[in-house]
Protein backbone atom coordinates (compact mmCIF):
# COMPACT_ATOMS: atom_id res chain seq x y z
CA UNK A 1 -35.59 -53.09 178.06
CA UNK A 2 -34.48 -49.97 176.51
CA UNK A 3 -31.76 -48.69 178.49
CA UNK A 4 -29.92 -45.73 177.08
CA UNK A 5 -26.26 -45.77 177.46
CA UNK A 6 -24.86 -42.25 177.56
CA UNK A 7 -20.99 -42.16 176.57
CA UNK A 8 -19.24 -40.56 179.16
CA UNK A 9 -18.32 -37.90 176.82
CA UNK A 10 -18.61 -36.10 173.90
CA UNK A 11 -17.65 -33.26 171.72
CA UNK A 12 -19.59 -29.87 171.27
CA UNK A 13 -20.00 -27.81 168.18
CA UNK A 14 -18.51 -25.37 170.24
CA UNK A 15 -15.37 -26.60 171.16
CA UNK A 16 -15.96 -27.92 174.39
CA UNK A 17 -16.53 -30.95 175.93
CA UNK A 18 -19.24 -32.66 177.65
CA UNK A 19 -19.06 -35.35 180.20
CA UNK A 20 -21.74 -37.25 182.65
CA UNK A 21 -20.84 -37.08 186.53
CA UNK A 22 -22.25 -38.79 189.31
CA UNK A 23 -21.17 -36.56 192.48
CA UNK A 24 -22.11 -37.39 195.97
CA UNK A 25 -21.94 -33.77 198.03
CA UNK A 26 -23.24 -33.09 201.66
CA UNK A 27 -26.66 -31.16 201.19
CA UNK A 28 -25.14 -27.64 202.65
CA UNK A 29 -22.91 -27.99 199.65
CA UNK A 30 -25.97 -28.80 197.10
CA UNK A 31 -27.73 -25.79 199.20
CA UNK A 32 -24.99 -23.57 198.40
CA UNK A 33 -25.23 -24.53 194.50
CA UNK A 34 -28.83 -23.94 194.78
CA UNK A 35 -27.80 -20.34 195.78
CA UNK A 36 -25.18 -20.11 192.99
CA UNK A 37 -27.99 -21.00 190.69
CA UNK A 38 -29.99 -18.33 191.88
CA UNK A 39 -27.76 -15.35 191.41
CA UNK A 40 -26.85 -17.13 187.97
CA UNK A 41 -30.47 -16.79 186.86
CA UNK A 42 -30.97 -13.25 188.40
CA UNK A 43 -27.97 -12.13 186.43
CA UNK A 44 -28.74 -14.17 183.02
CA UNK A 45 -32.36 -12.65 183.58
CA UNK A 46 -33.43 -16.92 183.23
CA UNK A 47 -33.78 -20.19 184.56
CA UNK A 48 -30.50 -21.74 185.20
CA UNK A 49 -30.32 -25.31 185.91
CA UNK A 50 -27.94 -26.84 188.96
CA UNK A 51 -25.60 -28.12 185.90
CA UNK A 52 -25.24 -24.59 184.89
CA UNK A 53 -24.61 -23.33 188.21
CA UNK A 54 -22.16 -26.08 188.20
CA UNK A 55 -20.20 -24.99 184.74
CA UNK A 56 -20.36 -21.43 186.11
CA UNK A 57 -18.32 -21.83 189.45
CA UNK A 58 -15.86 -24.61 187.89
CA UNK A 59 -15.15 -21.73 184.74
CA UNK A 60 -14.82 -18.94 187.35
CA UNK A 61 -12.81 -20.63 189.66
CA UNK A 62 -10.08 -22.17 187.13
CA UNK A 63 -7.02 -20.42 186.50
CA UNK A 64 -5.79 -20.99 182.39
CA UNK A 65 -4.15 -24.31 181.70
CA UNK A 66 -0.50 -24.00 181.48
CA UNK A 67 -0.69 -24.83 177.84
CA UNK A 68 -2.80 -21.63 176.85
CA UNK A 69 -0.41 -19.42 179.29
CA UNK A 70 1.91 -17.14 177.48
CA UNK A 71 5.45 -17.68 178.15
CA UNK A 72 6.73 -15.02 180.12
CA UNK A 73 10.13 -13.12 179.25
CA UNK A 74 13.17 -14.31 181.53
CA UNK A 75 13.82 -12.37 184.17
CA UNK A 76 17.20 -10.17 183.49
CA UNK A 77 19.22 -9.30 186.66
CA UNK A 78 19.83 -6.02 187.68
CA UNK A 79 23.19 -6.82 189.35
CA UNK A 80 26.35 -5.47 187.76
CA UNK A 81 28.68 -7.78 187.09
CA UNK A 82 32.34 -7.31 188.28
CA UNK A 83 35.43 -7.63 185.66
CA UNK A 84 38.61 -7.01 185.83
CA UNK A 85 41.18 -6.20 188.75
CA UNK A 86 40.71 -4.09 191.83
């Protein structure tokens, strides 16, 4: 036999990363990728696969990891402080 073994990931020249998934979804949810494909390849003006569609809505969705955040200022108070006798 000449089963192929696919690692379950790898590295891109880009950057990114690439990883095999095996997902069991309800078919309204694999009709509503089918949809997200659609638009996809209307907008990209080209096929898009149900992988791509995939990539798209997980990148869209995502807010930044907290390591690639910029560290926001502290907050300074705007309440005088009291000294000294009354």
């Amino acid at each position: 036999m000449s089963d192929r073994v696919t690692p379950p990931m790898h590295a891109l020249p880009d950057g990114e990363a690439e990883l095999a998934l095996v997902v069991r979804l309800p078919w309204e949810d694999v009709a509503r990728l089918g949809q997200e494909a659609g638009r996809l390849a209307a907008q990209m003006q080209r096929p898009v696969t149900l992988d791509e569609a995939v990539s798209h809505r997980l990148r869209s969705s995502r807010t930044p990891a907290a390591h690639a955040r910029q560290e926001q200022p502290a907050a300074v108070s705007a309440v005088p402080r009291l000294t000294g006798s009354a």
